[in-house]
C-alpha atoms as a PDB file:
ATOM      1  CA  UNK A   1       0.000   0.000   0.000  1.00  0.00           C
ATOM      2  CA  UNK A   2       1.505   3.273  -0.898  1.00  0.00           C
ATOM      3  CA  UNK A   3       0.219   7.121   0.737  1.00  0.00           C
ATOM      4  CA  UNK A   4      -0.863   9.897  -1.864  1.00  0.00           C
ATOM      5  CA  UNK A   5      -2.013  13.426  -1.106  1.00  0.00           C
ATOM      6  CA  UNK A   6      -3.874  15.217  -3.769  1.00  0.00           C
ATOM      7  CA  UNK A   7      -5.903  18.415  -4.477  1.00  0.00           C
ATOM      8  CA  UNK A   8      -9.283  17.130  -6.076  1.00  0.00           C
ATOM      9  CA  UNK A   9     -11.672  20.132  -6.491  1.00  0.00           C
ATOM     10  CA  UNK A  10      -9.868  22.829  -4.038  1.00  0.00           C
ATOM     11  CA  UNK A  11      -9.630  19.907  -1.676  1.00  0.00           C
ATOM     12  CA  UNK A  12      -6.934  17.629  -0.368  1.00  0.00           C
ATOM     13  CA  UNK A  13      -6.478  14.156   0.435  1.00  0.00           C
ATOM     14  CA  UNK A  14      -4.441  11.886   2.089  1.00  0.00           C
ATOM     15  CA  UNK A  15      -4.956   8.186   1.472  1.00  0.00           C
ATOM     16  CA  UNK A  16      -3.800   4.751   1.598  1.00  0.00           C
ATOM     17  CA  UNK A  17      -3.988   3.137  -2.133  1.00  0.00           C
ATOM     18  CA  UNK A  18      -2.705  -0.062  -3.590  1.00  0.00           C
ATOM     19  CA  UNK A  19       0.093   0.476  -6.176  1.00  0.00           C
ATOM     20  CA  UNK A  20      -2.068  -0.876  -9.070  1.00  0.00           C
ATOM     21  CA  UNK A  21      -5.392   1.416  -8.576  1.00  0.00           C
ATOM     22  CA  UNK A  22      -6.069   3.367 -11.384  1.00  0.00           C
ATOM     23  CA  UNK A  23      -6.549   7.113 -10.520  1.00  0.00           C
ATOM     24  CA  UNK A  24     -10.271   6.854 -12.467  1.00  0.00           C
ATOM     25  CA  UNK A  25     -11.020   4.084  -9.820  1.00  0.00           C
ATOM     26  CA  UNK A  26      -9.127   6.480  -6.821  1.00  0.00           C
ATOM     27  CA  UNK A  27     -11.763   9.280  -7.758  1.00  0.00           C
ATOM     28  CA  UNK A  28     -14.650   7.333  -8.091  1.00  0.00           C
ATOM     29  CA  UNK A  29     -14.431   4.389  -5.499  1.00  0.00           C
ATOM     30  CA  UNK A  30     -12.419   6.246  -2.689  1.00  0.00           C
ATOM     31  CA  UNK A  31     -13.445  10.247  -3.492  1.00  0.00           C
ATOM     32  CA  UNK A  32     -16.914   9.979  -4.704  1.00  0.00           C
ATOM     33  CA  UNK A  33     -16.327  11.637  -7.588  1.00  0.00           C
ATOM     34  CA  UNK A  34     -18.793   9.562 -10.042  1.00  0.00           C
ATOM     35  CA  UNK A  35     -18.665  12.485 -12.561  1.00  0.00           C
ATOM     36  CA  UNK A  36     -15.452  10.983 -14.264  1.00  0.00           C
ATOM     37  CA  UNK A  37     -16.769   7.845 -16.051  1.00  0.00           C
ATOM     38  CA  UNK A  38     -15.192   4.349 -16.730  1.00  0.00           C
ATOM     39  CA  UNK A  39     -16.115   4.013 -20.647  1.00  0.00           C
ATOM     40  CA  UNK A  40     -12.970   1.543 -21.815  1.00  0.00           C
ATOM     41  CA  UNK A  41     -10.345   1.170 -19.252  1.00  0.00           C
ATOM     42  CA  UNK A  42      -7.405   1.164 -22.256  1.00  0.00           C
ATOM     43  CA  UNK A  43      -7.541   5.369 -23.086  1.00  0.00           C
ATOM     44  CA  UNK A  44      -9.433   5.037 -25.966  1.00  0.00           C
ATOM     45  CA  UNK A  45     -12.775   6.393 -25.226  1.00  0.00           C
ATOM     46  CA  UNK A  46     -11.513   9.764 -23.466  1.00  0.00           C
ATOM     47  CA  UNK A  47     -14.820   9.151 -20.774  1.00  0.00           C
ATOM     48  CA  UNK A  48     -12.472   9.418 -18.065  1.00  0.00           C
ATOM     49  CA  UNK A  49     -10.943  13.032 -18.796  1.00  0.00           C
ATOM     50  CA  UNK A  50      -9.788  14.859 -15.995  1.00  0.00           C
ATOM     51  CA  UNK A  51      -7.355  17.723 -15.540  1.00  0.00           C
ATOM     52  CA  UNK A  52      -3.792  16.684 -13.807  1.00  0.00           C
ATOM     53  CA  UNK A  53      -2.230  20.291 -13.218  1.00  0.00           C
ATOM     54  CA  UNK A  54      -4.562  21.956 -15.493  1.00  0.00           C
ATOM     55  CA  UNK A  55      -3.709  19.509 -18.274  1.00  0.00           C
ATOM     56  CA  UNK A  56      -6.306  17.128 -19.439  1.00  0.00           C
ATOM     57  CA  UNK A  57      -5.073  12.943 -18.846  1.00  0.00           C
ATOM     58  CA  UNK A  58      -7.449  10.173 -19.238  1.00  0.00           C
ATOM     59  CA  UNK A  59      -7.587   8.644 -15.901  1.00  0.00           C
ATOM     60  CA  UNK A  60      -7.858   4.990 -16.859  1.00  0.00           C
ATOM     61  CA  UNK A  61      -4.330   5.474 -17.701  1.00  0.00           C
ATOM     62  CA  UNK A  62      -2.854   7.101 -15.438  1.00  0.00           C
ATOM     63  CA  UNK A  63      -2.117   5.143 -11.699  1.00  0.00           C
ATOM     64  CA  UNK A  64      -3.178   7.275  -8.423  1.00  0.00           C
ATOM     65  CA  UNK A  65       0.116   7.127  -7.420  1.00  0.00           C
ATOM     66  CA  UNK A  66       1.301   9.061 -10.832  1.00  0.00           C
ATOM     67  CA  UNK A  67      -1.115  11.706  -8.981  1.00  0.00           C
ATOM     68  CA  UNK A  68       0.531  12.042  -6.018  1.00  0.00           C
ATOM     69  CA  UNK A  69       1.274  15.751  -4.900  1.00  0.00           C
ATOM     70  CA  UNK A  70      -0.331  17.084  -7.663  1.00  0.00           C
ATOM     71  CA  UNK A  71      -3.739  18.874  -8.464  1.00  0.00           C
ATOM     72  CA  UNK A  72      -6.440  17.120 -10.237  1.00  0.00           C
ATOM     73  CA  UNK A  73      -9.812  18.944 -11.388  1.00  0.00           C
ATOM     74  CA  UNK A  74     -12.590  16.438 -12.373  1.00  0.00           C
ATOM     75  CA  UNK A  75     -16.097  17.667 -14.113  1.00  0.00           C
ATOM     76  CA  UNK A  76     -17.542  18.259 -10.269  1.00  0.00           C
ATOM     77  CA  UNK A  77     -14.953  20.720  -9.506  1.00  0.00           C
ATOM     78  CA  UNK A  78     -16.526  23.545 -12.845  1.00  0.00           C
ATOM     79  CA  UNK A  79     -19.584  24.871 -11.476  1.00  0.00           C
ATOM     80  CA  UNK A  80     -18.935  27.663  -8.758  1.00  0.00           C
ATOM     81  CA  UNK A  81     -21.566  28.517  -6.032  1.00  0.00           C
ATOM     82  CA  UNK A  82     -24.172  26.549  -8.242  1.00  0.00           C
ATOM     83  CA  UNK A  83     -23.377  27.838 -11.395  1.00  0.00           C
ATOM     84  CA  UNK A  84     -22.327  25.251 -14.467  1.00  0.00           C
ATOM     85  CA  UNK A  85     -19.023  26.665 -15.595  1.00  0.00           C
ATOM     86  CA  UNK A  86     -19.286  28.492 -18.959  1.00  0.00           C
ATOM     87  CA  UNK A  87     -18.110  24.970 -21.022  1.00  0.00           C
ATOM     88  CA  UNK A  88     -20.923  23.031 -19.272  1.00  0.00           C
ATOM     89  CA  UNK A  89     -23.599  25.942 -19.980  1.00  0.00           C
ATOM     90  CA  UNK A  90     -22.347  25.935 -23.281  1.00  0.00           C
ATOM     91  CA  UNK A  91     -22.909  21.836 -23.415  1.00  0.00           C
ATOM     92  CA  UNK A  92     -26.383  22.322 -22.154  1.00  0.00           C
ATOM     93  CA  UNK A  93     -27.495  25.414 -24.862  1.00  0.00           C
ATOM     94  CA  UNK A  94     -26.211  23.628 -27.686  1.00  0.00           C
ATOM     95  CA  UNK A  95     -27.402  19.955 -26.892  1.00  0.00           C
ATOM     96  CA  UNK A  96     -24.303  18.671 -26.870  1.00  0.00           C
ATOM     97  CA  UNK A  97     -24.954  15.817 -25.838  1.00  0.00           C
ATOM     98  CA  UNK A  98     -27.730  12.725 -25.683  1.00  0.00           C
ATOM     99  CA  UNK A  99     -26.464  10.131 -23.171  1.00  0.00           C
ATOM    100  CA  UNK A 100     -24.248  11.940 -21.718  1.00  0.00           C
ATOM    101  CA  UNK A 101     -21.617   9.365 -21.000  1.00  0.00           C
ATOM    102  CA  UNK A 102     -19.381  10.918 -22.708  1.00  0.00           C
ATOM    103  CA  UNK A 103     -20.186  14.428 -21.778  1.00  0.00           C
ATOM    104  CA  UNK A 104     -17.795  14.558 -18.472  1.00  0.00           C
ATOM    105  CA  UNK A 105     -14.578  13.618 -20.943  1.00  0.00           C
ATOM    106  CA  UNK A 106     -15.636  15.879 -23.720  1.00  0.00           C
ATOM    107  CA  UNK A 107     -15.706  18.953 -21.543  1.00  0.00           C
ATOM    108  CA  UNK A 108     -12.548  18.685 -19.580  1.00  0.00           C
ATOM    109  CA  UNK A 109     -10.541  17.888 -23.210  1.00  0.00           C
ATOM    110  CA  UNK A 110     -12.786  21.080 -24.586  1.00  0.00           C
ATOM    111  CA  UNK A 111     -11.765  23.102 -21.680  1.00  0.00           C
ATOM    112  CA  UNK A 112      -8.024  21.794 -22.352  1.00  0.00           C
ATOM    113  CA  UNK A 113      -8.354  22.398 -26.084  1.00  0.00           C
ATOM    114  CA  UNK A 114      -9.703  26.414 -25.782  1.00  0.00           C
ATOM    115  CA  UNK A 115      -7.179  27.191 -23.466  1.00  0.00           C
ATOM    116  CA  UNK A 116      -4.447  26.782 -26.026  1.00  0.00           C
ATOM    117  CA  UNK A 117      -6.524  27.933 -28.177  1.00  0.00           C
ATOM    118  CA  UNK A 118      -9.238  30.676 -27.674  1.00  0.00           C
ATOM    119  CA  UNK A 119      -9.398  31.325 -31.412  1.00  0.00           C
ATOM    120  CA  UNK A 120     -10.530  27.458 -32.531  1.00  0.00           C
ATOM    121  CA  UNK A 121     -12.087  26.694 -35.319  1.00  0.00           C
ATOM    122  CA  UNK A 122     -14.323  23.566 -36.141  1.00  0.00           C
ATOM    123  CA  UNK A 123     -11.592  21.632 -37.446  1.00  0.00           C
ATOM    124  CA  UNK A 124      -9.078  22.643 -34.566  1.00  0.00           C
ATOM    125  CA  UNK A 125     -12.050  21.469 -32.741  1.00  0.00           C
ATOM    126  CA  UNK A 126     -12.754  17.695 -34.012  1.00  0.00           C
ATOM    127  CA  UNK A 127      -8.421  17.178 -34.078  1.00  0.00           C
ATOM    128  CA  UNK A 128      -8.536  18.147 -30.399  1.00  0.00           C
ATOM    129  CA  UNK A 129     -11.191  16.075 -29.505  1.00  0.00           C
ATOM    130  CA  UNK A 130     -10.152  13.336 -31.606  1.00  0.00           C
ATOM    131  CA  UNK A 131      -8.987  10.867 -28.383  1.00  0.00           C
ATOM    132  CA  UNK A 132     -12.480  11.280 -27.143  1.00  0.00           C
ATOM    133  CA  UNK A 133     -15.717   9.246 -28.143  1.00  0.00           C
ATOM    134  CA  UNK A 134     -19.300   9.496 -28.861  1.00  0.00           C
ATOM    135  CA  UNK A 135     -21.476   6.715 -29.921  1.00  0.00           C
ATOM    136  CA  UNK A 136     -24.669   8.805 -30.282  1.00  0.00           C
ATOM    137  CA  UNK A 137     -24.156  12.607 -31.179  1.00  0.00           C
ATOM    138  CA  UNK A 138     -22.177  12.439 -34.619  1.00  0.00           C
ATOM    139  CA  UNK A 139     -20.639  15.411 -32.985  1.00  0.00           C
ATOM    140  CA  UNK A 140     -21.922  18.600 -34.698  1.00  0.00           C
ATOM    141  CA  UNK A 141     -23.490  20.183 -31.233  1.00  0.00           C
ATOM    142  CA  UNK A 142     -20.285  19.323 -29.843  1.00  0.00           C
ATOM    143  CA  UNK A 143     -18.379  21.346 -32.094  1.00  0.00           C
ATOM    144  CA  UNK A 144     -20.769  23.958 -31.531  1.00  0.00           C
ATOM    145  CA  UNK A 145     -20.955  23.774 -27.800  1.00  0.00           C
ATOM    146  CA  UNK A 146     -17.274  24.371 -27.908  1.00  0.00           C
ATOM    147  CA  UNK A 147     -17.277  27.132 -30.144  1.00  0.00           C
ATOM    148  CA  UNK A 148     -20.076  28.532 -28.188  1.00  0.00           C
ATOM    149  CA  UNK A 149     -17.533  28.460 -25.221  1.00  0.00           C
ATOM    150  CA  UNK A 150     -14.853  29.784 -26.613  1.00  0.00           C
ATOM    151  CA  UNK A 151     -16.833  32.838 -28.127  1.00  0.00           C
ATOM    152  CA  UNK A 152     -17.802  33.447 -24.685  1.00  0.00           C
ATOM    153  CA  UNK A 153     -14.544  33.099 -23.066  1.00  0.00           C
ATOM    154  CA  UNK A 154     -13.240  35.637 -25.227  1.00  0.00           C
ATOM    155  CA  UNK A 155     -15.575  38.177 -24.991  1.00  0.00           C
ATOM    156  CA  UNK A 156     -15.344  37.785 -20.952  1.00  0.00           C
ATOM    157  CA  UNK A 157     -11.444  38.633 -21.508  1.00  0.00           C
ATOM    158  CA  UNK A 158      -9.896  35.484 -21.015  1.00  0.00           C
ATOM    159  CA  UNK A 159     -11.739  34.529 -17.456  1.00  0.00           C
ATOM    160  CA  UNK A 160     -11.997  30.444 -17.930  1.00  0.00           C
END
């Protein structure tokens, strides 16, 4: 068993984990956090998206113990004082979604994706989502949604 401390959400932990836990399973099974989603376990689906240090990592792949001392942000930790962050608002306008299984993924690699690049356009878009999945959409409100986001988080100066 191995001792990690982490920042999830603004809030830190100290636990015991096994070696071999995946941080997906960490969040969910030991922190609650049911927001990030087990879609494939092997990275391909992009469900599991989280921010590690304000970088966006699929969490199937990455072990808890990768995480320790660092800061991890999960789809929970976006709304502030009951309001859905601008991405997630942005989501809900365009109907960006229909299961919304993937919906948790897409969002933290759209919030990754605008903040290196404000100025997207709909192809930046699709190539920066490319590592994440949807099985119902056909993606076109995603795009959208995303676009959407950006436009607004430009016009607020910069303010994610």
């Amino acid at each position: 068993m191995t001792r990690i401390t982490v920042k999830v959400d603004g809030s830190s932990f100290t636990d015991v984990v096994e070696p071999r836990t995946l941080l997906v399973h960490y969040l969910r099974e030991q922190l609650g956090k049911t927001g990030t989603v087990v879609g494939c376990d092997t990275g391909n689906c992009g469900a599991c998206t989280v921010h590690l240090d304000g970088r966006s990592v699929k969490s199937c792949s990455l072990l808890a113990v990768q995480a320790d001392g660092h800061e991890i942000t999960t789809i929970e930790g976006l709304a502030t004082n009951g309001q859905l962050h601008p991405m997630q608002q942005a989501f809900h306008e365009n109907h960006a979604l229909q299961c919304g299984y993937c919906t948790p993924g897409m969002i933290m690699q759209s919030l990754d994706l605008i903040a290196d690049n404000p100025n997207v356009d709909d192809e930046q878009i699709r190539l920066g989502l490319e590592g994440n999945l949807c099985r119902c959409t056909g993606y076109q409100n995603i795009v959208k949604a995303v676009r959407a986001a950006a436009a607004a988080q430009s016009s607020a100066g910069g303010a994610q």
